[in-house]
Every structure is written in C-alpha cells, then in structure tokens.
C-alpha atoms as a PDB file:
ATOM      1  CA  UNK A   1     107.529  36.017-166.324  1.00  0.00           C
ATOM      2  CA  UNK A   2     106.648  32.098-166.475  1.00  0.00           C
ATOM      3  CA  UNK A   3     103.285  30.778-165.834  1.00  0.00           C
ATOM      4  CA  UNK A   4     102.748  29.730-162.770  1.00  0.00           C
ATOM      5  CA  UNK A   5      99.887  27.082-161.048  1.00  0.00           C
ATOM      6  CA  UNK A   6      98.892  27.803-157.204  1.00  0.00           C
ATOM      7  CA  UNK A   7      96.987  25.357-155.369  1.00  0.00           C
ATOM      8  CA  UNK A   8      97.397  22.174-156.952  1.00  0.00           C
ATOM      9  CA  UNK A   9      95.069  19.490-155.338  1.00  0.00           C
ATOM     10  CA  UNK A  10      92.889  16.197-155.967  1.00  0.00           C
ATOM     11  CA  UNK A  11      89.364  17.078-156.745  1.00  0.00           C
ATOM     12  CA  UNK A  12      88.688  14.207-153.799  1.00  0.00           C
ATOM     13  CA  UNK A  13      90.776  11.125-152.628  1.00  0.00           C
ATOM     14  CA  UNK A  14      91.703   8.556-155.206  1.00  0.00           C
ATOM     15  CA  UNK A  15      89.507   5.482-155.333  1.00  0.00           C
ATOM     16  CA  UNK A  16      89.628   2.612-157.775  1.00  0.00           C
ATOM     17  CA  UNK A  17      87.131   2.526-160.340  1.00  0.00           C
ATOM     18  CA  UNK A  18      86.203   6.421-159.672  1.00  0.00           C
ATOM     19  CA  UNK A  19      87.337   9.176-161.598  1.00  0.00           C
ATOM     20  CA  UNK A  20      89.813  12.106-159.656  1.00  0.00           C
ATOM     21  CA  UNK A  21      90.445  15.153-161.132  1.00  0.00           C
ATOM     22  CA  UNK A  22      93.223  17.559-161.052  1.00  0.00           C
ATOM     23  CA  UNK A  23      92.631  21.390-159.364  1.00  0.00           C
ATOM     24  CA  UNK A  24      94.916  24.408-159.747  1.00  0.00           C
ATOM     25  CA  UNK A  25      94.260  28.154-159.486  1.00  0.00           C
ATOM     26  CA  UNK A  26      95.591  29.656-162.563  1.00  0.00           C
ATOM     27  CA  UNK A  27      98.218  32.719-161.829  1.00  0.00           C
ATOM     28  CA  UNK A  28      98.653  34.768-165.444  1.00  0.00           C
ATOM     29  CA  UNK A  29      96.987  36.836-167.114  1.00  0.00           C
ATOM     30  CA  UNK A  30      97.128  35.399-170.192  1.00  0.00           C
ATOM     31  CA  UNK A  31      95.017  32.150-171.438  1.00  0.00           C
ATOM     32  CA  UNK A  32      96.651  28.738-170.989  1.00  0.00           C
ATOM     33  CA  UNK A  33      97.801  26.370-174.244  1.00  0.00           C
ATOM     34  CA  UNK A  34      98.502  23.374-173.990  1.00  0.00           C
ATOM     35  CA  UNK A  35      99.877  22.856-170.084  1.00  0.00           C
ATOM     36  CA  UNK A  36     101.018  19.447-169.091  1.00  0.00           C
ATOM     37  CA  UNK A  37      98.772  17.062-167.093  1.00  0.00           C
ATOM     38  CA  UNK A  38     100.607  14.474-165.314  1.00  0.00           C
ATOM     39  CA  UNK A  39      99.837  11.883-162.679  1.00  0.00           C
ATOM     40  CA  UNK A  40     102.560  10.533-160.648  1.00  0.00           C
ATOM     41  CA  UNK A  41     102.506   6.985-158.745  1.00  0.00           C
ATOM     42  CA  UNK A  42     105.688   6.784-155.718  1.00  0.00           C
ATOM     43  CA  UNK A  43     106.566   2.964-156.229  1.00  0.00           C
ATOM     44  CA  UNK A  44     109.301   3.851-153.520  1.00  0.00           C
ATOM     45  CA  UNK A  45     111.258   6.005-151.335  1.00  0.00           C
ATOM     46  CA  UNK A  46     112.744   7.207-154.547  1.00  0.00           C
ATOM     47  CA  UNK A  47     111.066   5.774-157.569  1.00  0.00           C
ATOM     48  CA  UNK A  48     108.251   7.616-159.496  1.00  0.00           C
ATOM     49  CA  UNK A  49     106.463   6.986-162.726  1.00  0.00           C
ATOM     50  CA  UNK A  50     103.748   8.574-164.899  1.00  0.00           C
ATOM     51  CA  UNK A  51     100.416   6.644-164.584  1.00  0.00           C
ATOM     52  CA  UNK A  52      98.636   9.237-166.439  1.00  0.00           C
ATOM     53  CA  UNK A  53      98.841  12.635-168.645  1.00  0.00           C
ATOM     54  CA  UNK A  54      95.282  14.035-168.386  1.00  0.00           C
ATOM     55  CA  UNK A  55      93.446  16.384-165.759  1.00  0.00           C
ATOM     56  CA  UNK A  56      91.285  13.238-165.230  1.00  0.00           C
ATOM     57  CA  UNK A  57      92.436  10.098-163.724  1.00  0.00           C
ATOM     58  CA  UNK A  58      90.596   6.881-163.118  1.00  0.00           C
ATOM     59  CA  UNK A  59      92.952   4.786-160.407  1.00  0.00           C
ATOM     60  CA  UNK A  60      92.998   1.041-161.737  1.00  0.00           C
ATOM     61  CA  UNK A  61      93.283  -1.802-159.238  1.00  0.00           C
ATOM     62  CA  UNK A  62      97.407  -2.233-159.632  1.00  0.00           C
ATOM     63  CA  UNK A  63      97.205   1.462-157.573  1.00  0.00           C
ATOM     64  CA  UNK A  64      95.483   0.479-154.329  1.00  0.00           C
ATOM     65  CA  UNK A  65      97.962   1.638-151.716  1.00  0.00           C
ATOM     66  CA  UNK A  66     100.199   3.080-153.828  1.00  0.00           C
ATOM     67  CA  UNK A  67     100.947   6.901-153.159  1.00  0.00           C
ATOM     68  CA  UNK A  68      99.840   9.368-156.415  1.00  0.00           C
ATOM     69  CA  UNK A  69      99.988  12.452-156.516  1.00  0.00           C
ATOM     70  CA  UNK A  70      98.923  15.577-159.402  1.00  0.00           C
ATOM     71  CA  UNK A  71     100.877  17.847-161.238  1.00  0.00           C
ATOM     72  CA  UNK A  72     100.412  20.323-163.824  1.00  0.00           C
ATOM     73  CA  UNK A  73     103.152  22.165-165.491  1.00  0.00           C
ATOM     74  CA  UNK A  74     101.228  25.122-167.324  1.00  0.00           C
ATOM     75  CA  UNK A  75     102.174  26.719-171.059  1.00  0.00           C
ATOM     76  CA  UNK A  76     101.165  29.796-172.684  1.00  0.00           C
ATOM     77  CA  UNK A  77     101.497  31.134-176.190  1.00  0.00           C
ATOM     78  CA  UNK A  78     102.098  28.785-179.230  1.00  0.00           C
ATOM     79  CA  UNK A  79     105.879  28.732-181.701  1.00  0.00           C
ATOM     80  CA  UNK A  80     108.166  31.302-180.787  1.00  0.00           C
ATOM     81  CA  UNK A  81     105.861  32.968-178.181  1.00  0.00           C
ATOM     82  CA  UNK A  82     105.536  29.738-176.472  1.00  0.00           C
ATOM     83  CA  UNK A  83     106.360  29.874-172.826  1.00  0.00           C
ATOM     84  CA  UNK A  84     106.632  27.146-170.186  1.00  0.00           C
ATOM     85  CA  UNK A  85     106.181  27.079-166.091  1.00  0.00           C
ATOM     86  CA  UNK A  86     107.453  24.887-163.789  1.00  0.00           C
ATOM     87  CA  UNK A  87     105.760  21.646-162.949  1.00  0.00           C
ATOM     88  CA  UNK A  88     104.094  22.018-159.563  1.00  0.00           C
ATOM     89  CA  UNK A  89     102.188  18.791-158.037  1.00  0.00           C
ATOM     90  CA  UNK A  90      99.467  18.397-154.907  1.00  0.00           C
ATOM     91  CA  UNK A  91     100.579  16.432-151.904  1.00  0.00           C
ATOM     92  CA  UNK A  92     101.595  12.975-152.386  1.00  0.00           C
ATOM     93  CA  UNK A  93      97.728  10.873-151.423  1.00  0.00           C
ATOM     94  CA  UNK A  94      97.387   7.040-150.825  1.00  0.00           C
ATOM     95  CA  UNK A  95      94.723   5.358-153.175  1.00  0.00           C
ATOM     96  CA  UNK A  96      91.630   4.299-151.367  1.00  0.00           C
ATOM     97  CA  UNK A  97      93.707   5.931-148.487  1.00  0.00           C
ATOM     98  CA  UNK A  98      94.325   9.122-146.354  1.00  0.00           C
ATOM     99  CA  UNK A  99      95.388  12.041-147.561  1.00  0.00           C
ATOM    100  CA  UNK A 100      99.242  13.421-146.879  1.00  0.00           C
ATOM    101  CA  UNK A 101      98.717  17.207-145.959  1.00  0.00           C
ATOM    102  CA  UNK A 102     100.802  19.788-148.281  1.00  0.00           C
ATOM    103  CA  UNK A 103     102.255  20.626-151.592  1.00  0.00           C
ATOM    104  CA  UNK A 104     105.071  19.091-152.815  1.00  0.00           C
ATOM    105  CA  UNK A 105     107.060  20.805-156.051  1.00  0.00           C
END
C-alpha cells in the first residue's frame, strides 16, 4: 500500500513578502521520511515550474498574479524499504489573489 496525503491546502492565500505553508492530513500508519515538498507556479495554460521544494514558501514579487499551487508527494521507510506515494497538490491559488476552489492531482 503507498502512502497517501489527503487534504492538501495553503495554510492561507499567498502574499508577497509573507510566508505560506503547505497542509496535508497524513493517511498511513507508519511515520513519514523524507516526502517531497514542492511548489508549483502555472506560467500558462500548460506550462508549470517548481518555484520551491519546502513546506514553507515565501512568494517573491516576480509571482504576483501568477497561479501556485502545493504539492506533497509523501515517502516512507529508508533503502530497500523505501516506499513512495503519488504527488497530490491543493487547488491551483492566484498570489495576492482569490482562491480557485478544489484539489487538483
């Protein structure tokens, strides 16, 4: 069975200058590793890029406007053992913006 993350969300909406975290409810039973923190910005209809690979995020100016969104792909167990989810992400959310309702994978 893979680890899984439920409810992945923004701790609030992204602002320049302030720091947003990254929420999940964890669904195993065992402890996590090292699971993958990744912020993604929508440049357009079908580019995306990686703007950041912690739980924290601090939106710089160059994001105003520009859609981001969350994601967390969670790992458990180390070497052999190791086991990896899939990457699940919050709802795509406009910095210094309104919010886009749902949760993307």
């Amino acid at each position: 069975m893979r680890p899984v993350a439920a409810a992945v969300a923004m701790s609030g909406t992204p602002q320049v200058g302030r720091v947003v975290s990254g929420t999940y409810r964890w669904m195993a039973d065992w402890p996590e590793t090292r699971s993958v923190h990744l912020w993604e910005a929508a440049s357009g209809p079908t580019r995306i890029r990686v703007v950041g690979r912690a739980r924290d995020m601090m939106p710089s100016a160059g994001l105003r406007g520009v859609r981001i969104r969350y994601c967390v792909k969670p790992v458990i167990g180390e070497g052999a053992s190791r086991l990896t989810g899939h990457k699940t992400c919050s709802g795509w959310t406009t910095v210094d913006g309104a919010s886009a309702a749902g949760i993307a994978g």
